[in-house]
C-alpha atoms as a PDB file:
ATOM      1  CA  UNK A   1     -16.360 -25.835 -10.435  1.00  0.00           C
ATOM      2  CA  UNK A   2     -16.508 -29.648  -9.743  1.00  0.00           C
ATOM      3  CA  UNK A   3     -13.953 -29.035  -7.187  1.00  0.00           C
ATOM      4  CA  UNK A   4     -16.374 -27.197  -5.510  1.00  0.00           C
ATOM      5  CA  UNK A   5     -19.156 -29.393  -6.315  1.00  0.00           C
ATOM      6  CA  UNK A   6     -17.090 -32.771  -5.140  1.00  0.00           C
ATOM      7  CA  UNK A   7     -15.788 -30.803  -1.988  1.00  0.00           C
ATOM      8  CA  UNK A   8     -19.338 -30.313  -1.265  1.00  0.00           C
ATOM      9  CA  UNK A   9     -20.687 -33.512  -1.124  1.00  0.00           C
ATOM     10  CA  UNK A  10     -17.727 -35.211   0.690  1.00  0.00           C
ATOM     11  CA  UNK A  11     -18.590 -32.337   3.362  1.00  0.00           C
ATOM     12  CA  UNK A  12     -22.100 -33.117   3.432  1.00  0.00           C
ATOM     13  CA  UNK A  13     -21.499 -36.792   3.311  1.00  0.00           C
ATOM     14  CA  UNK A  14     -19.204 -36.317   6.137  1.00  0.00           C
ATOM     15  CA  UNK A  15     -21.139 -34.567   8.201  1.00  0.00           C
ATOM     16  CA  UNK A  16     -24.498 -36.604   7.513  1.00  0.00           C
ATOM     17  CA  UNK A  17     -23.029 -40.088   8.424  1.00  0.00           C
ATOM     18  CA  UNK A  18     -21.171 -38.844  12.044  1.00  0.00           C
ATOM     19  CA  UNK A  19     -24.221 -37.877  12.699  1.00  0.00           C
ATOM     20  CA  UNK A  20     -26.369 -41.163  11.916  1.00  0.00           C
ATOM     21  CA  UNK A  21     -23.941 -43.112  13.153  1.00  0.00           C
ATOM     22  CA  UNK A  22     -24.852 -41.178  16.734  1.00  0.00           C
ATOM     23  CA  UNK A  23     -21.143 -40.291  16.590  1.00  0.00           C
ATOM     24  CA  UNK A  24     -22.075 -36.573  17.226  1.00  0.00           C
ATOM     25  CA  UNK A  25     -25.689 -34.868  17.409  1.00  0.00           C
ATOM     26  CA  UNK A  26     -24.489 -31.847  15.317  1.00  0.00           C
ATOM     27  CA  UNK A  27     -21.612 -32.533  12.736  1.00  0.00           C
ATOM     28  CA  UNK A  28     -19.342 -29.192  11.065  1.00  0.00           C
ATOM     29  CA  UNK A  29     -16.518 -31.868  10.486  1.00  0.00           C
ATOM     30  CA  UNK A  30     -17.274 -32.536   7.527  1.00  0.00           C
ATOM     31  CA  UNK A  31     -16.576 -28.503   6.262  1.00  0.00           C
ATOM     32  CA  UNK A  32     -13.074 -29.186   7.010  1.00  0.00           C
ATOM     33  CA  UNK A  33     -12.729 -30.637   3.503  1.00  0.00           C
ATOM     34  CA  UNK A  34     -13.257 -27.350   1.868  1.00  0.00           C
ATOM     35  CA  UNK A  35      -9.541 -26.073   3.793  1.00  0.00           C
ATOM     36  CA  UNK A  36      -7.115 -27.482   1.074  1.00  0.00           C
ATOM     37  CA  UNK A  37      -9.597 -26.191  -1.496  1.00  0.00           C
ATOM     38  CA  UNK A  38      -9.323 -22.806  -0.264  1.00  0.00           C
ATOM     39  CA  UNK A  39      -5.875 -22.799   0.305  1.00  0.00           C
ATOM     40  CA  UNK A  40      -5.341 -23.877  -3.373  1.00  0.00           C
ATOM     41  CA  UNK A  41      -7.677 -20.926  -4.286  1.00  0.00           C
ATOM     42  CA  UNK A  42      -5.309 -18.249  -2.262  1.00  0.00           C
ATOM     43  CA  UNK A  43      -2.562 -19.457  -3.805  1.00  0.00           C
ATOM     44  CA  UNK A  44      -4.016 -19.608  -7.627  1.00  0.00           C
ATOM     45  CA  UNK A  45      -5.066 -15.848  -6.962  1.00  0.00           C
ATOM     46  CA  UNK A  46      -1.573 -15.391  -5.255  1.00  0.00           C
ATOM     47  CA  UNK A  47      -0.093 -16.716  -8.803  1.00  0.00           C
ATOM     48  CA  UNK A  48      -2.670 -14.593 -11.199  1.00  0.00           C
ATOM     49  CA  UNK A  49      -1.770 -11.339  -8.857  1.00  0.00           C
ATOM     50  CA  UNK A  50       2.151 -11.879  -9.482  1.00  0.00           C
ATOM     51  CA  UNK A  51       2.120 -12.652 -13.161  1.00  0.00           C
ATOM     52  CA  UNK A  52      -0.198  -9.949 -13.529  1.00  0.00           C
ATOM     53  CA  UNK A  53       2.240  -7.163 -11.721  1.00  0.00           C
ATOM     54  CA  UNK A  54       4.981  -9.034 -14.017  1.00  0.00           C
ATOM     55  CA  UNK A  55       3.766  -8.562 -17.510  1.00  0.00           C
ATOM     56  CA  UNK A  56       2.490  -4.989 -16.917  1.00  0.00           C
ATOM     57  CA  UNK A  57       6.275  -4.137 -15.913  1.00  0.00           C
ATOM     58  CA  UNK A  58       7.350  -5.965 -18.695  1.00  0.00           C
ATOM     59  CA  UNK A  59       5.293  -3.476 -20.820  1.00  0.00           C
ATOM     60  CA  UNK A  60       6.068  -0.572 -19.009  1.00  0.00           C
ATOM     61  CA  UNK A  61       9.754  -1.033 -19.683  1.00  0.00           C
ATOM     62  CA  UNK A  62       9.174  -1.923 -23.397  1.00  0.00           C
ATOM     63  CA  UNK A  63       7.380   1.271 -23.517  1.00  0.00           C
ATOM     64  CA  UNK A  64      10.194   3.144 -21.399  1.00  0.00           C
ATOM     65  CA  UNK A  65      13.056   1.667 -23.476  1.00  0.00           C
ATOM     66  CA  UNK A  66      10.651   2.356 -26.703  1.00  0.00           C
ATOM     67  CA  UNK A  67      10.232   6.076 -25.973  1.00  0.00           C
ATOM     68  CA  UNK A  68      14.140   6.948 -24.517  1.00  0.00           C
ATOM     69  CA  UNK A  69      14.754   5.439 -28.143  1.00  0.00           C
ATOM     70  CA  UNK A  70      12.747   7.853 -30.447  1.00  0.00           C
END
């Protein structure tokens, strides 16, 4: 969350001084910080997805290996 909250601010601040310094009338610059954010987030969720999909196989061939035994 204060990822999110810093990322904001630096993109606001960005954008809000290119524009009073008359650099640009109109500033989305500044939203560019949010890219390595998101591309962190992708890959966290990337992460959760494959661990997930690894322990429920794990399980499913304890449970397997558990049944063929009885």
């Amino acid at each position: 969350m204060a990822a999110y909250v810093t990322t904001f601010v630096l993109a606001f601040a960005t954008n809000k001084a290119l524009v009073l310094s008359e650099t640009v009338s109109y500033s989305v610059w500044g939203w560019i910080w949010f890219a390595p954010l998101l591309l962190a987030d992708s890959k966290l969720k990337q992460a959760r997805r494959l661990a997930r999909q690894r322990v429920i196989a794990a399980m499913e061939a304890r449970h397997a290996g558990a049944a063929a035994a009885s």
